[in-house]
Protein backbone atom coordinates (compact mmCIF):
# COMPACT_ATOMS: atom_id res chain seq x y z
CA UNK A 1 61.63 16.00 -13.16
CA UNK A 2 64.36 15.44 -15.40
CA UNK A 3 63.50 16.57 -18.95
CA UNK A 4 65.58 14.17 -22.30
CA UNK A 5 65.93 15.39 -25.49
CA UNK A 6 66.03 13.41 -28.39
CA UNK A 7 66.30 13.26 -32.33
CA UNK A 8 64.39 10.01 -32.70
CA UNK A 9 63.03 7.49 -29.63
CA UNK A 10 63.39 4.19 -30.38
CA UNK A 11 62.94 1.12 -28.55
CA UNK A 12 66.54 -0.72 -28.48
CA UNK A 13 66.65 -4.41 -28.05
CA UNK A 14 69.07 -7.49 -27.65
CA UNK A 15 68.27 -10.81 -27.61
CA UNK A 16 70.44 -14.20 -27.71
CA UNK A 17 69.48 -17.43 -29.31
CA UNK A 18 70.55 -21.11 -28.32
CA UNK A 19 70.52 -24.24 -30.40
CA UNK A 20 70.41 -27.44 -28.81
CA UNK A 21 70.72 -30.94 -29.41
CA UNK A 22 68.94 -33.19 -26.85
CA UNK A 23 71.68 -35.72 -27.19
CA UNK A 24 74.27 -32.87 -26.11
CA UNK A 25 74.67 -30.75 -23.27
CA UNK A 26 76.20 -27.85 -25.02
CA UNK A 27 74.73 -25.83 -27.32
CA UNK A 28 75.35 -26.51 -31.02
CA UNK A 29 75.39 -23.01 -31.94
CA UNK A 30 74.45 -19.61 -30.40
CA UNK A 31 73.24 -16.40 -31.97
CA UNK A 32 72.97 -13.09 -30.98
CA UNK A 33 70.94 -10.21 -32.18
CA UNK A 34 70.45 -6.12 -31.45
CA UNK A 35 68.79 -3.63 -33.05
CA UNK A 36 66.37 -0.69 -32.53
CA UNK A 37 63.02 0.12 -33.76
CA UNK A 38 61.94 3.72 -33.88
CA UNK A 39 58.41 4.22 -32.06
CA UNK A 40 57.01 7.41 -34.04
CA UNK A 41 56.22 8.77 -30.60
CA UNK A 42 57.24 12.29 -30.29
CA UNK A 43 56.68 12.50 -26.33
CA UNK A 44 56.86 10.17 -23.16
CA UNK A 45 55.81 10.06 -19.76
CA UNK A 46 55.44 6.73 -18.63
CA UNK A 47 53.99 4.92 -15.14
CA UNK A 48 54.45 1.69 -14.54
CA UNK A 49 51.66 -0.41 -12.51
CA UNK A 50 52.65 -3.04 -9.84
CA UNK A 51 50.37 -5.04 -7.62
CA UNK A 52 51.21 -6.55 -4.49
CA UNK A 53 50.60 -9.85 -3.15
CA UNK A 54 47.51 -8.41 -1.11
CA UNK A 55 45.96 -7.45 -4.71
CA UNK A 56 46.83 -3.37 -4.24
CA UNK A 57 48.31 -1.08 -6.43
CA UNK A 58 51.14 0.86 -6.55
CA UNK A 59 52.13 3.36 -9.33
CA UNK A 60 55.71 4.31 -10.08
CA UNK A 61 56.03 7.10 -12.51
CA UNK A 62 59.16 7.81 -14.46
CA UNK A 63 61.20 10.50 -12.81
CA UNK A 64 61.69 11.70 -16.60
CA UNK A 65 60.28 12.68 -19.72
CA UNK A 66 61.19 12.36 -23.20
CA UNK A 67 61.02 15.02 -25.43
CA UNK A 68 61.85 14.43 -29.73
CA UNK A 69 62.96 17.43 -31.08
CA UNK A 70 62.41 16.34 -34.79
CA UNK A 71 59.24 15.64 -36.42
CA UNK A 72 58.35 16.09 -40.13
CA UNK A 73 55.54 18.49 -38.48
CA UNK A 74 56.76 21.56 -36.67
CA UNK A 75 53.80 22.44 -34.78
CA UNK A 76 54.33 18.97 -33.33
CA UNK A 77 57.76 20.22 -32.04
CA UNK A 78 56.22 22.85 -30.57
CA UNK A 79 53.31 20.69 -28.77
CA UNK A 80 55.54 18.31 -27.03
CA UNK A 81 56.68 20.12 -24.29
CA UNK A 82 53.55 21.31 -23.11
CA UNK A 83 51.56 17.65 -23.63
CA UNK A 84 53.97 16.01 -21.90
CA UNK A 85 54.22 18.62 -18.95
CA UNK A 86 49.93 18.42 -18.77
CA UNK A 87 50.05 14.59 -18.89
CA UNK A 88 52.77 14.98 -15.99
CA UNK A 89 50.50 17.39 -14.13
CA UNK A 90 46.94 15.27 -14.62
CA UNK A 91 48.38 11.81 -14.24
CA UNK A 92 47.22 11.74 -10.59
CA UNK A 93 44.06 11.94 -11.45
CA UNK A 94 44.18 8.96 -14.06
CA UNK A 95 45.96 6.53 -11.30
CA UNK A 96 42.91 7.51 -9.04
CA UNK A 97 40.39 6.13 -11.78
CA UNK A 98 42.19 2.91 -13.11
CA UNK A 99 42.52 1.80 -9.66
CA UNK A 100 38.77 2.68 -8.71
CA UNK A 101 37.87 0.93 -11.77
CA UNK A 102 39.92 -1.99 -11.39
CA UNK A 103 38.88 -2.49 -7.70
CA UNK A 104 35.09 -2.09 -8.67
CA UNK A 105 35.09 -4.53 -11.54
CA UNK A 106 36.83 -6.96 -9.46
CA UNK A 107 39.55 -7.17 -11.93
CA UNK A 108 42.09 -9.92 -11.60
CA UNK A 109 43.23 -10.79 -15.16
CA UNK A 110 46.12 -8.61 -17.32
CA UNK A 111 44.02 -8.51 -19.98
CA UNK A 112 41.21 -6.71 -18.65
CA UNK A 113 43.56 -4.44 -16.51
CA UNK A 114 45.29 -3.53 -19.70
CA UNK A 115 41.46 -1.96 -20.98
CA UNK A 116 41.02 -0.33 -18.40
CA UNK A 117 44.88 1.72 -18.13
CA UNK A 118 44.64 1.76 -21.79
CA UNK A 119 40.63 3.67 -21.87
CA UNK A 120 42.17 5.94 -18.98
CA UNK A 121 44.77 6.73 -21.03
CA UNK A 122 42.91 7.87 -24.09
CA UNK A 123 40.80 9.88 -21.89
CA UNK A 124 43.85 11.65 -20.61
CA UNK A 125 45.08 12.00 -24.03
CA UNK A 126 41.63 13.89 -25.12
CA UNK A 127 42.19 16.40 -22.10
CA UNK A 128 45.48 16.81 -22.87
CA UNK A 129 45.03 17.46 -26.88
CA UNK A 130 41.43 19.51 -26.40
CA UNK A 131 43.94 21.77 -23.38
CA UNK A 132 46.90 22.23 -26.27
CA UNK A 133 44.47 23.45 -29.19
CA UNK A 134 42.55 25.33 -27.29
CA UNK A 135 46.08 27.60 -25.88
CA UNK A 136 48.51 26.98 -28.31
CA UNK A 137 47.59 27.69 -31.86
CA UNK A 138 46.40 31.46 -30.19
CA UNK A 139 50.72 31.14 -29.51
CA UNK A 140 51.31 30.02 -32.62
CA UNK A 141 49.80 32.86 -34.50
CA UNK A 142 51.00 35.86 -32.26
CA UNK A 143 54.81 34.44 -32.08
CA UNK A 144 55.77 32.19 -34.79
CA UNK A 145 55.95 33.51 -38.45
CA UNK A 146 54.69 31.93 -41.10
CA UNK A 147 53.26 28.21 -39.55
CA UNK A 148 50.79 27.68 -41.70
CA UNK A 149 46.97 26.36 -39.65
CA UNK A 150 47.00 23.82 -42.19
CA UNK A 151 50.38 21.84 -40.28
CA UNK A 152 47.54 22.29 -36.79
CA UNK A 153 44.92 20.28 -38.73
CA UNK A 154 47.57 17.54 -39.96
CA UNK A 155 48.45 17.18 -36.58
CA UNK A 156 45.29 16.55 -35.32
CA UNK A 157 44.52 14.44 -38.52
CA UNK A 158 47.61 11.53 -38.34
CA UNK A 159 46.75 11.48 -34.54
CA UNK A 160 43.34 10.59 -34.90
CA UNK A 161 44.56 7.68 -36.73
CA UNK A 162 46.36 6.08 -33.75
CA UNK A 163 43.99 3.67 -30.86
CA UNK A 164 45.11 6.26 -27.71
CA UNK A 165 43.52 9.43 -29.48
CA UNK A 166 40.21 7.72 -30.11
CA UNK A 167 39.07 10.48 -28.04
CA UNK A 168 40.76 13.47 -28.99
CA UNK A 169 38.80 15.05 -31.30
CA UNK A 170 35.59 15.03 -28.59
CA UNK A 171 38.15 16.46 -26.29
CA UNK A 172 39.09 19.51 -28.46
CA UNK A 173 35.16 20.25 -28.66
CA UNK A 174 34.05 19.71 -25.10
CA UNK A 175 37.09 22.26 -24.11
CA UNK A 176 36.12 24.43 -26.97
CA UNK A 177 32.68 24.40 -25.00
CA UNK A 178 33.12 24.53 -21.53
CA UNK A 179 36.41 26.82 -21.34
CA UNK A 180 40.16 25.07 -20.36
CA UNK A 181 40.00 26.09 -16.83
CA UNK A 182 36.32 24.43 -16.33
CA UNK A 183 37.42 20.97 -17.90
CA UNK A 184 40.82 20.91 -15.98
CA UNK A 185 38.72 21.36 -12.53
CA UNK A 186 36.28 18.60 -13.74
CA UNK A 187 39.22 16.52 -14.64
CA UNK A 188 40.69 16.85 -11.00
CA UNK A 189 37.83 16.65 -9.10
CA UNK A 190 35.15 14.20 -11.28
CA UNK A 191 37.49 12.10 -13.99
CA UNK A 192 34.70 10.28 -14.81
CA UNK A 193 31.80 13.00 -15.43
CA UNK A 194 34.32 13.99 -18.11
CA UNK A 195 34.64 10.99 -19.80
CA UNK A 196 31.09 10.37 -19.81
CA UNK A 197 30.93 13.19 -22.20
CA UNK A 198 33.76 12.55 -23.93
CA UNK A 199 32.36 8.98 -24.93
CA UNK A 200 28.55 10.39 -25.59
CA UNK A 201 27.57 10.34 -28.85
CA UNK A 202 26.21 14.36 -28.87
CA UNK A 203 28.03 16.62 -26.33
CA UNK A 204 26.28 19.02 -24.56
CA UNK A 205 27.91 21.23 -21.88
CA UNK A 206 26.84 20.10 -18.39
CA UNK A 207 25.40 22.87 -15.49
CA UNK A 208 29.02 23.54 -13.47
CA UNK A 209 29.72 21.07 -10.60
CA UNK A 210 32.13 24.12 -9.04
CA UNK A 211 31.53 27.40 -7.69
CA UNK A 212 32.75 30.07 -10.36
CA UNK A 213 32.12 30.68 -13.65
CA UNK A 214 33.74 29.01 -16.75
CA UNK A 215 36.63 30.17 -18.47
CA UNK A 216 36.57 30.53 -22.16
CA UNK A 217 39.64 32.44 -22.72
């Protein structure tokens, strides 16, 4: 895995434009345009979904990840590397449950396939976020000097405001809960138990499905 940093990701484009007459064969004029437009995403790990022509699936993640190295928040900074190395590390899991989910539902249309990948992915997000503040702000406070708790909540805040952490604040409380190593074995072994109570309206911490005892440290 092949690891990019960057100052800003942006999205770069270029795109040509043709005139024509009907009465002509050649264009009457042609213009071209470029340009970039700057996402406001601090981290990437992308897969990209392709289905054959006997309706399975086939996912193809990114042999890279992008990392921004400038934010306006610091503890941001600090998260990226370790989101985008969890997201890398539970994507698996989500492939497993968009294709179960698309196969169930009988799904045939982009739209609907889109909902599903795009649900998936904000439960993924709310493992990923609920993992990070429960381990790193404990880092935060024994290594780096003076970052205030107040730049942890603004984080969380501005992310809350985006569609793909719709989840993320029920994820920081059901890992609070059950301990990080209990939801990262639910995670890999029953996706969807998890996002049942990540999606209930009151969360309650379910009797273990694993041998063991939680971990809360």
């Amino acid at each position: 895995m092949t690891v990019f940093l960057v100052h800003n990701l942006a999205r770069e484009f270029n795109a040509t434009f043709s005139f024509f007459n009907p009465k002509k064969a050649a264009p009457i004029t042609t213009i071209k345009l470029s340009g970039k437009v700057f996402t406001g995403i601090v981290g990437s790990y992308t897969t990209n979904i392709y289905i054959r022509e006997n309706g399975t699936f086939k996912f193809v993640e990114d042999n890279y990840t992008i990392w921004q190295n400038c934010t306006k928040n610091p503890y941001t900074v600090l998260m990226v590397p370790i989101e985008e190395t969890l997201h890398i590390a539970l994507r698996e899991q989500s492939h497993r449950e968009i294709e179960e989910q698309i196969v169930l539902n009988s799904v045939t249309s982009k739209g609907k396939m889109e909902k599903i990948v795009k649900d998936w992915m904000a439960v993924e997000e709310a493992v990923v976020g609920g993992l990070v503040h429960a381990l790193l702000p404990h880092f935060v406070k024994n290594h780096v000097n003076n970052l205030p708790y107040s730049l942890i909540e603004e984080d969380i805040k501005s992310k809350c405001e985006l569609e793909r952490y719709c989840y993320l604040e029920k994820g920081i409380e059901v890992v609070k809960t059950m301990g990080y190593k209990e939801v990262i074995k639910m995670y890999k072994n029953s996706p969807m138990q998890l996002k049942k109570l990540l999606t209930q309206p009151s969360f309650k911490s379910p009797p273990s499905i694993f041998h063991g005892t939680s971990s809360r440290d």
